[in-house]
PDB file of N, CA and C in Angstrom:
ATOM      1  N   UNK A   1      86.925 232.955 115.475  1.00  0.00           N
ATOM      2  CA  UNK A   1      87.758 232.691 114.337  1.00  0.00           C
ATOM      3  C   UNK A   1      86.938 232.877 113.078  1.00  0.00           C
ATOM      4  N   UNK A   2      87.561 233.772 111.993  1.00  0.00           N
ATOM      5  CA  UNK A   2      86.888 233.964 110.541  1.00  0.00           C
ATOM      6  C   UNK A   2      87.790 233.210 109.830  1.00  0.00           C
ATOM      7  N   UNK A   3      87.126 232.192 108.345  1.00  0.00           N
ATOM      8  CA  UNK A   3      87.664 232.207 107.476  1.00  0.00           C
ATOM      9  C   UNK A   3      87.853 233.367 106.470  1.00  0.00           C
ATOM     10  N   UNK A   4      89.052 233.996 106.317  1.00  0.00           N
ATOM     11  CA  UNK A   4      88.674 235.007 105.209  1.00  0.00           C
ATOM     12  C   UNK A   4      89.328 234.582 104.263  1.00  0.00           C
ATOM     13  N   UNK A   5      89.202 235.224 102.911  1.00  0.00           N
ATOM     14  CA  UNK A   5      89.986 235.118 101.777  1.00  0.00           C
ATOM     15  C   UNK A   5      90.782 236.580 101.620  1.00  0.00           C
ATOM     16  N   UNK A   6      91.481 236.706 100.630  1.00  0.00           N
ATOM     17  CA  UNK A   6      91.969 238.284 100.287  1.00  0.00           C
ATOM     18  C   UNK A   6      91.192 238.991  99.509  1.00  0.00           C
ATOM     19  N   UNK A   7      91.402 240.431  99.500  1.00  0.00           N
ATOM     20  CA  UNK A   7      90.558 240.950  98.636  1.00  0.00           C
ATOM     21  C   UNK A   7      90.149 240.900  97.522  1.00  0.00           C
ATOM     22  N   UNK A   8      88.607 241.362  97.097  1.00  0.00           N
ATOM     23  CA  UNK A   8      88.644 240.944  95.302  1.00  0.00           C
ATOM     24  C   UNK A   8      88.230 239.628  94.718  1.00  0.00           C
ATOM     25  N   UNK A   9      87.479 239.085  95.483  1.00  0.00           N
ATOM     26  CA  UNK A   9      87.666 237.645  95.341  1.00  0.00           C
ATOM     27  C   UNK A   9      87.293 235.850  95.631  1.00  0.00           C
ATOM     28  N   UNK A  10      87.312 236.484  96.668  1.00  0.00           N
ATOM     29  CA  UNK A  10      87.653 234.644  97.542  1.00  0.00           C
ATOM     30  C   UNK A  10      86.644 234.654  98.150  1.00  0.00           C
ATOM     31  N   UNK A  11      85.053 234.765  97.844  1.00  0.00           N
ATOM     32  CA  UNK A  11      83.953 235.065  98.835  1.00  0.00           C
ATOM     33  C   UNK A  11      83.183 233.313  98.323  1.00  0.00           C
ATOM     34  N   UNK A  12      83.538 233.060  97.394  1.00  0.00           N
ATOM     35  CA  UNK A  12      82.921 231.707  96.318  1.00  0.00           C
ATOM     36  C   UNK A  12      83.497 230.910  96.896  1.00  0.00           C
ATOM     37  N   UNK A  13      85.301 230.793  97.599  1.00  0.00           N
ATOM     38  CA  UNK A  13      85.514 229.842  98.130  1.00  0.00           C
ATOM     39  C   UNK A  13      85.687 229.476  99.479  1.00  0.00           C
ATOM     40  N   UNK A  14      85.816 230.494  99.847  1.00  0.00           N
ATOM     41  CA  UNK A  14      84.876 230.654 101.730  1.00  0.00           C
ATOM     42  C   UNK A  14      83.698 229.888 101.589  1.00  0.00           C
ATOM     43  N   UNK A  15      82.808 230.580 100.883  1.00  0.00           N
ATOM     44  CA  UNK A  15      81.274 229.680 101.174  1.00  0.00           C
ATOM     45  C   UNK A  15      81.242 228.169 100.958  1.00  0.00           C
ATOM     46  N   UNK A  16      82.521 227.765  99.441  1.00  0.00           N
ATOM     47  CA  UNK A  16      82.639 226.263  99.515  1.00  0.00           C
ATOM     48  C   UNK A  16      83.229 225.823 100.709  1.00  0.00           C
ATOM     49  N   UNK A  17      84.067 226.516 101.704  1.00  0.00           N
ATOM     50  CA  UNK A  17      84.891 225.636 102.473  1.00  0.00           C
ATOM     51  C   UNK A  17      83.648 225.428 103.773  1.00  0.00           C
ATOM     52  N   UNK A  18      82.686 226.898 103.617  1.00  0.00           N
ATOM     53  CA  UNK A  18      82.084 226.945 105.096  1.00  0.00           C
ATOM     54  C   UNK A  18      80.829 225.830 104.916  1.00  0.00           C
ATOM     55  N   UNK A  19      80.607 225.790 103.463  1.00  0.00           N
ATOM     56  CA  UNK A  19      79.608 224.967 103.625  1.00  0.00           C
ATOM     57  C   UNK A  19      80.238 222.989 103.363  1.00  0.00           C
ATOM     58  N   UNK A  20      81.109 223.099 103.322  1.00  0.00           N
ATOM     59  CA  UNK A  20      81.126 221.497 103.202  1.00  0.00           C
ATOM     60  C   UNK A  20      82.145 221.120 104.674  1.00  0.00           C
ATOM     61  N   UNK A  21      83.660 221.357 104.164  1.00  0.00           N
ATOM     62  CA  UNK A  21      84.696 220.339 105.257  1.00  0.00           C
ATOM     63  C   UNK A  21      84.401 221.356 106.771  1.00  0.00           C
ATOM     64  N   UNK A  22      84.189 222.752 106.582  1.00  0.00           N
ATOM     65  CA  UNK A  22      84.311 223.396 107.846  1.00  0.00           C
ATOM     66  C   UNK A  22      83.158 223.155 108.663  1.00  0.00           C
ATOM     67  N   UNK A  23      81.595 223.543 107.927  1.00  0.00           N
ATOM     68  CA  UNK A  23      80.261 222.481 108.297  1.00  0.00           C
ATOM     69  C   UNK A  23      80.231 221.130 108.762  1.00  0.00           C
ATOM     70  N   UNK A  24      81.147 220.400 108.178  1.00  0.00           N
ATOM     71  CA  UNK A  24      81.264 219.260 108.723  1.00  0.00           C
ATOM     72  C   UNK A  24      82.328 218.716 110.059  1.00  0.00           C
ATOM     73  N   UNK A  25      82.967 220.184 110.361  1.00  0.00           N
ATOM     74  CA  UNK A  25      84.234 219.546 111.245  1.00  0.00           C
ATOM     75  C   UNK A  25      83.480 219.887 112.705  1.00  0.00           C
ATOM     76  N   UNK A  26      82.522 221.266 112.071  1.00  0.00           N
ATOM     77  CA  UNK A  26      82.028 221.336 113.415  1.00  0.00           C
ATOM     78  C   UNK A  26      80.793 220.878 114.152  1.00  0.00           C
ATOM     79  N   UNK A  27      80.306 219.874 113.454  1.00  0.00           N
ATOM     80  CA  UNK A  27      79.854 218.810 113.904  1.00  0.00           C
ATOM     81  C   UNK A  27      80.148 217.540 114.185  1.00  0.00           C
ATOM     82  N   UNK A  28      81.728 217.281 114.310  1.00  0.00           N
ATOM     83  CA  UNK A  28      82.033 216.734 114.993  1.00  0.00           C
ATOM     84  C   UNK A  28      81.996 216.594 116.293  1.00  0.00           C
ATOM     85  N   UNK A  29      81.710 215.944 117.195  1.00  0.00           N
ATOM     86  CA  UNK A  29      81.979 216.035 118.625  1.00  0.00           C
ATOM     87  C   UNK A  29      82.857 216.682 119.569  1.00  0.00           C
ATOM     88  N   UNK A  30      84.200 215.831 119.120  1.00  0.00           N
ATOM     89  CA  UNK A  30      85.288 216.377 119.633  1.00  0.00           C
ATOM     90  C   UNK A  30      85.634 217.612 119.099  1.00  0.00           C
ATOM     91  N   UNK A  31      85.373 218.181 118.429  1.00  0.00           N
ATOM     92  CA  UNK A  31      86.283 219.259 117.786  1.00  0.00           C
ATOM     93  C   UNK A  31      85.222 220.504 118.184  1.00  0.00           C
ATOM     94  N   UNK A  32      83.807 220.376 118.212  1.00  0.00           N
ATOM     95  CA  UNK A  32      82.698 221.324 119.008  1.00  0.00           C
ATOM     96  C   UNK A  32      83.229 221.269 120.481  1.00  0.00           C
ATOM     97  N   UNK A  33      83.376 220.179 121.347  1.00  0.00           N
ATOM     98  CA  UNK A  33      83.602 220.210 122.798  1.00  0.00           C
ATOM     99  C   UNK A  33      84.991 221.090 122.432  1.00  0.00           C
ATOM    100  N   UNK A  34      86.306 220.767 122.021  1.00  0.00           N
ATOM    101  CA  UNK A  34      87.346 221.579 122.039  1.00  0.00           C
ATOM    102  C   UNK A  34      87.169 223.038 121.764  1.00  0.00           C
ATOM    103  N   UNK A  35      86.665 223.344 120.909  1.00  0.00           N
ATOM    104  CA  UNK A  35      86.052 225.224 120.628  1.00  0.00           C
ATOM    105  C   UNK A  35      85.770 225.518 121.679  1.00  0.00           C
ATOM    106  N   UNK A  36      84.300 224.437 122.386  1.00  0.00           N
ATOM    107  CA  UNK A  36      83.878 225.238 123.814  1.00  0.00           C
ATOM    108  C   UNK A  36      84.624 225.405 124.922  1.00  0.00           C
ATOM    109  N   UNK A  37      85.583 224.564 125.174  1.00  0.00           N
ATOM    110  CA  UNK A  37      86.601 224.117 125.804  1.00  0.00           C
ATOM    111  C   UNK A  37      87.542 225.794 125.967  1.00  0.00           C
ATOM    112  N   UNK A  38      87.839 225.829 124.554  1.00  0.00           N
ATOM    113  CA  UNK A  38      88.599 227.782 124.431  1.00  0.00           C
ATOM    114  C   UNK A  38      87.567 228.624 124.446  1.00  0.00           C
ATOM    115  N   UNK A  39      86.537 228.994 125.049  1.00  0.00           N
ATOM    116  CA  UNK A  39      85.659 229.243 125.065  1.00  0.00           C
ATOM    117  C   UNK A  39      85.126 230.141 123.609  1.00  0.00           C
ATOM    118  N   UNK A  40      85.136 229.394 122.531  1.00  0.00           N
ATOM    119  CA  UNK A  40      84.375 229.750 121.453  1.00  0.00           C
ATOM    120  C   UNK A  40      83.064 229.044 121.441  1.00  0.00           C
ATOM    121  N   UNK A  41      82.609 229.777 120.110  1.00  0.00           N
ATOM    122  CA  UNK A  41      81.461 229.115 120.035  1.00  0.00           C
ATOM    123  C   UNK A  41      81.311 228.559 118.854  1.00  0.00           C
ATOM    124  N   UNK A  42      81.436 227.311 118.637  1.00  0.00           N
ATOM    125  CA  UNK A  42      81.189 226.772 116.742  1.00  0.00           C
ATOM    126  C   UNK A  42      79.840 227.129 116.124  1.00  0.00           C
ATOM    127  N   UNK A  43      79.794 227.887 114.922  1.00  0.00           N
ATOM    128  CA  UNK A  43      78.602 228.468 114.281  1.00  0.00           C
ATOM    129  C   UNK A  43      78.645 228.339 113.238  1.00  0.00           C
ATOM    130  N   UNK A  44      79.502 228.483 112.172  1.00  0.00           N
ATOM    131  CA  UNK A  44      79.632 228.064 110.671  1.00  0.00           C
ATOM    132  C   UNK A  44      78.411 228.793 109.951  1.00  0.00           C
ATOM    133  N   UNK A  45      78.465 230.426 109.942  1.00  0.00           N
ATOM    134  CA  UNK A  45      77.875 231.098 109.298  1.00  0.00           C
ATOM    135  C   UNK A  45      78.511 231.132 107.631  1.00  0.00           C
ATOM    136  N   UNK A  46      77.238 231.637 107.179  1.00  0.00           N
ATOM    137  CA  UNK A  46      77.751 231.553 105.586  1.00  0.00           C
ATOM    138  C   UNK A  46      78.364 232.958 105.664  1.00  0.00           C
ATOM    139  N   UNK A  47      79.081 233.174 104.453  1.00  0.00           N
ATOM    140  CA  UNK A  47      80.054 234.423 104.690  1.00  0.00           C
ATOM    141  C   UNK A  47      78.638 236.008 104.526  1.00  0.00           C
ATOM    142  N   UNK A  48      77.786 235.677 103.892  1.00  0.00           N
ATOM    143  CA  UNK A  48      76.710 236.600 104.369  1.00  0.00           C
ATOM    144  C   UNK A  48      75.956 237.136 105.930  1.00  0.00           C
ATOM    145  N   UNK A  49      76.141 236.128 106.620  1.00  0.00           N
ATOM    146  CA  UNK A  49      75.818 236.222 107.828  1.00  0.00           C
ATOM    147  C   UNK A  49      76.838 236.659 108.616  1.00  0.00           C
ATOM    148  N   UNK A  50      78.104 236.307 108.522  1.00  0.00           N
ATOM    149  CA  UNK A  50      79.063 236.470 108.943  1.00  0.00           C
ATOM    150  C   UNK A  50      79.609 238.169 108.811  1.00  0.00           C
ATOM    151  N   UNK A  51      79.401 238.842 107.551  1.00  0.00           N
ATOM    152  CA  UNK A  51      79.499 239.905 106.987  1.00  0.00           C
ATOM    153  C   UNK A  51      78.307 240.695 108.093  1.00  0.00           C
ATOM    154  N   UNK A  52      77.098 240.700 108.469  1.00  0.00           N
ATOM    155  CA  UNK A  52      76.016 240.747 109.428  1.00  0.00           C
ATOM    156  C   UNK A  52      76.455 241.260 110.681  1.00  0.00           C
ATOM    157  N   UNK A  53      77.025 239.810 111.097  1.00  0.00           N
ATOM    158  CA  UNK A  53      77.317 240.031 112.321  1.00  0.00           C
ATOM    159  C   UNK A  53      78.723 240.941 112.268  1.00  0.00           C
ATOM    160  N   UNK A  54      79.285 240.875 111.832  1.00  0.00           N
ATOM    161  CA  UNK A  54      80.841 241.976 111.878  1.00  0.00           C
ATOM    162  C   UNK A  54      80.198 243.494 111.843  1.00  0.00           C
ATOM    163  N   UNK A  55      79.114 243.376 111.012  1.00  0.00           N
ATOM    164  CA  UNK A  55      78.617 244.983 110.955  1.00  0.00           C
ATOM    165  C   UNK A  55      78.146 245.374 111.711  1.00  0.00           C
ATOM    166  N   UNK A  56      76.928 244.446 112.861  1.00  0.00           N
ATOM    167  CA  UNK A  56      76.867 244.745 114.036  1.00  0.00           C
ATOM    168  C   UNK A  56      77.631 244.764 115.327  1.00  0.00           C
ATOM    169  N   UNK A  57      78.449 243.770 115.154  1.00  0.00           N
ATOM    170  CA  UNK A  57      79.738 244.101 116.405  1.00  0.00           C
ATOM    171  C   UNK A  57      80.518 245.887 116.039  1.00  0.00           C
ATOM    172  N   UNK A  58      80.890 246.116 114.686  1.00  0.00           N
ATOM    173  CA  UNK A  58      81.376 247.308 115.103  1.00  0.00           C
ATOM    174  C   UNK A  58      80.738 248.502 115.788  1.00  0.00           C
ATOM    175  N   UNK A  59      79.626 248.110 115.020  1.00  0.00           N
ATOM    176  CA  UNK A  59      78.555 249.356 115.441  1.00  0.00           C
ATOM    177  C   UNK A  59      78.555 249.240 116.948  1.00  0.00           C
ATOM    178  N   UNK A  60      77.851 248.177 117.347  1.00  0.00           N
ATOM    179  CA  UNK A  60      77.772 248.131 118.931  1.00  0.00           C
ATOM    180  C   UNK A  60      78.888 248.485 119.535  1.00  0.00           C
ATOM    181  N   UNK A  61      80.236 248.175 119.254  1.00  0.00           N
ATOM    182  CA  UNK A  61      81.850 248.296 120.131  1.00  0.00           C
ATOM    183  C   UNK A  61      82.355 249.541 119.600  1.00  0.00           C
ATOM    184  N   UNK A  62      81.836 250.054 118.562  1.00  0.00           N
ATOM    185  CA  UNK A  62      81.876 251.674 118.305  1.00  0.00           C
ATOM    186  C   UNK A  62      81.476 252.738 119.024  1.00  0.00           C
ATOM    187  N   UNK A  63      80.045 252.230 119.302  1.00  0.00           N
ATOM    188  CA  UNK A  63      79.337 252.645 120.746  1.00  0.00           C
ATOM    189  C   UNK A  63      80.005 253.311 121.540  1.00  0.00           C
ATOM    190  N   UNK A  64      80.207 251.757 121.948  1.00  0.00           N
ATOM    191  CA  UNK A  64      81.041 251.886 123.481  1.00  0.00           C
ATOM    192  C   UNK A  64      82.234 252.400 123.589  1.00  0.00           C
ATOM    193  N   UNK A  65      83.238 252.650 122.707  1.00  0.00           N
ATOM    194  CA  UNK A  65      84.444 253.102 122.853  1.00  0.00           C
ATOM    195  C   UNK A  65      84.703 254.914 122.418  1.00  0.00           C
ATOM    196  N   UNK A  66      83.274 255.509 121.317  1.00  0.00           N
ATOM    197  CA  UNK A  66      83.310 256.827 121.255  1.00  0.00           C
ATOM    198  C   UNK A  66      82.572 257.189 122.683  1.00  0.00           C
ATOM    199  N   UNK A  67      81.567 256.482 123.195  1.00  0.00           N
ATOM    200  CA  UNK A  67      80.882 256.864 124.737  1.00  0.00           C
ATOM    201  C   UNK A  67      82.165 257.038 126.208  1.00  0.00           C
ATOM    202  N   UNK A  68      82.910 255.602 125.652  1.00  0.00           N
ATOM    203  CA  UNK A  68      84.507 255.770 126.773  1.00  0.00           C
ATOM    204  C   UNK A  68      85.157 257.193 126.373  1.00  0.00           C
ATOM    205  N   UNK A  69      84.890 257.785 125.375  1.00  0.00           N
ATOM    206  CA  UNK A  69      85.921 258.370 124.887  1.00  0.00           C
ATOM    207  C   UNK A  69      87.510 257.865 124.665  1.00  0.00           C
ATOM    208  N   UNK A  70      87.461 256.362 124.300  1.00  0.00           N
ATOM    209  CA  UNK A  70      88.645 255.520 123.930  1.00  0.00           C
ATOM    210  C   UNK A  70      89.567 256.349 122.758  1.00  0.00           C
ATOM    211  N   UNK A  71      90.943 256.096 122.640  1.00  0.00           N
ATOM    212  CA  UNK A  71      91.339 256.385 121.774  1.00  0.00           C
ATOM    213  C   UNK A  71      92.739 255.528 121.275  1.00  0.00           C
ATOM    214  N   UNK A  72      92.837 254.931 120.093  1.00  0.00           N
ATOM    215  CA  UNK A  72      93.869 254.479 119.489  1.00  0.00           C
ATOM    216  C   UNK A  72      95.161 255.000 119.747  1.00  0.00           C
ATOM    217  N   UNK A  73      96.336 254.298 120.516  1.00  0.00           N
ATOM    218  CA  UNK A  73      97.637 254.939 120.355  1.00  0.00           C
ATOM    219  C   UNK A  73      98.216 254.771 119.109  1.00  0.00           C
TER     220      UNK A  73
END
């Protein structure tokens, strides 16, 4: 799960939400066991890191799907 905002914009209040109530929910107990539970993983990256990792998931799953020779219907 990403918090995003819309374009143009909303990167100032992502980072307020990720760094205070969302930082704090997922250190809650219950609400970390429930994520793992759906098998997520609670991480509460700042939207820089987060931006990181999205750039490396495509790349890597880009990979793999021009190597399948996958294609979009």
């Amino acid at each position: 799960m990403i918090v995003a905002s819309g374009a143009g914009g909303g990167l100032d209040l992502v980072a307020r939400l990720v760094a205070a109530p969302i930082a704090e929910a997922l250190k809650q107990p219950a609400i970390a066991k429930r994520l793992t539970d759906l098998n997520a993983e609670p991480v509460g990256n700042t939207p820089e890191e987060m931006a990181a990792f999205l750039k490396e998931e495509i790349e890597r799953w880009g990979n793999v799907i021009r190597y399948a020779g996958m294609k979009a219907n």
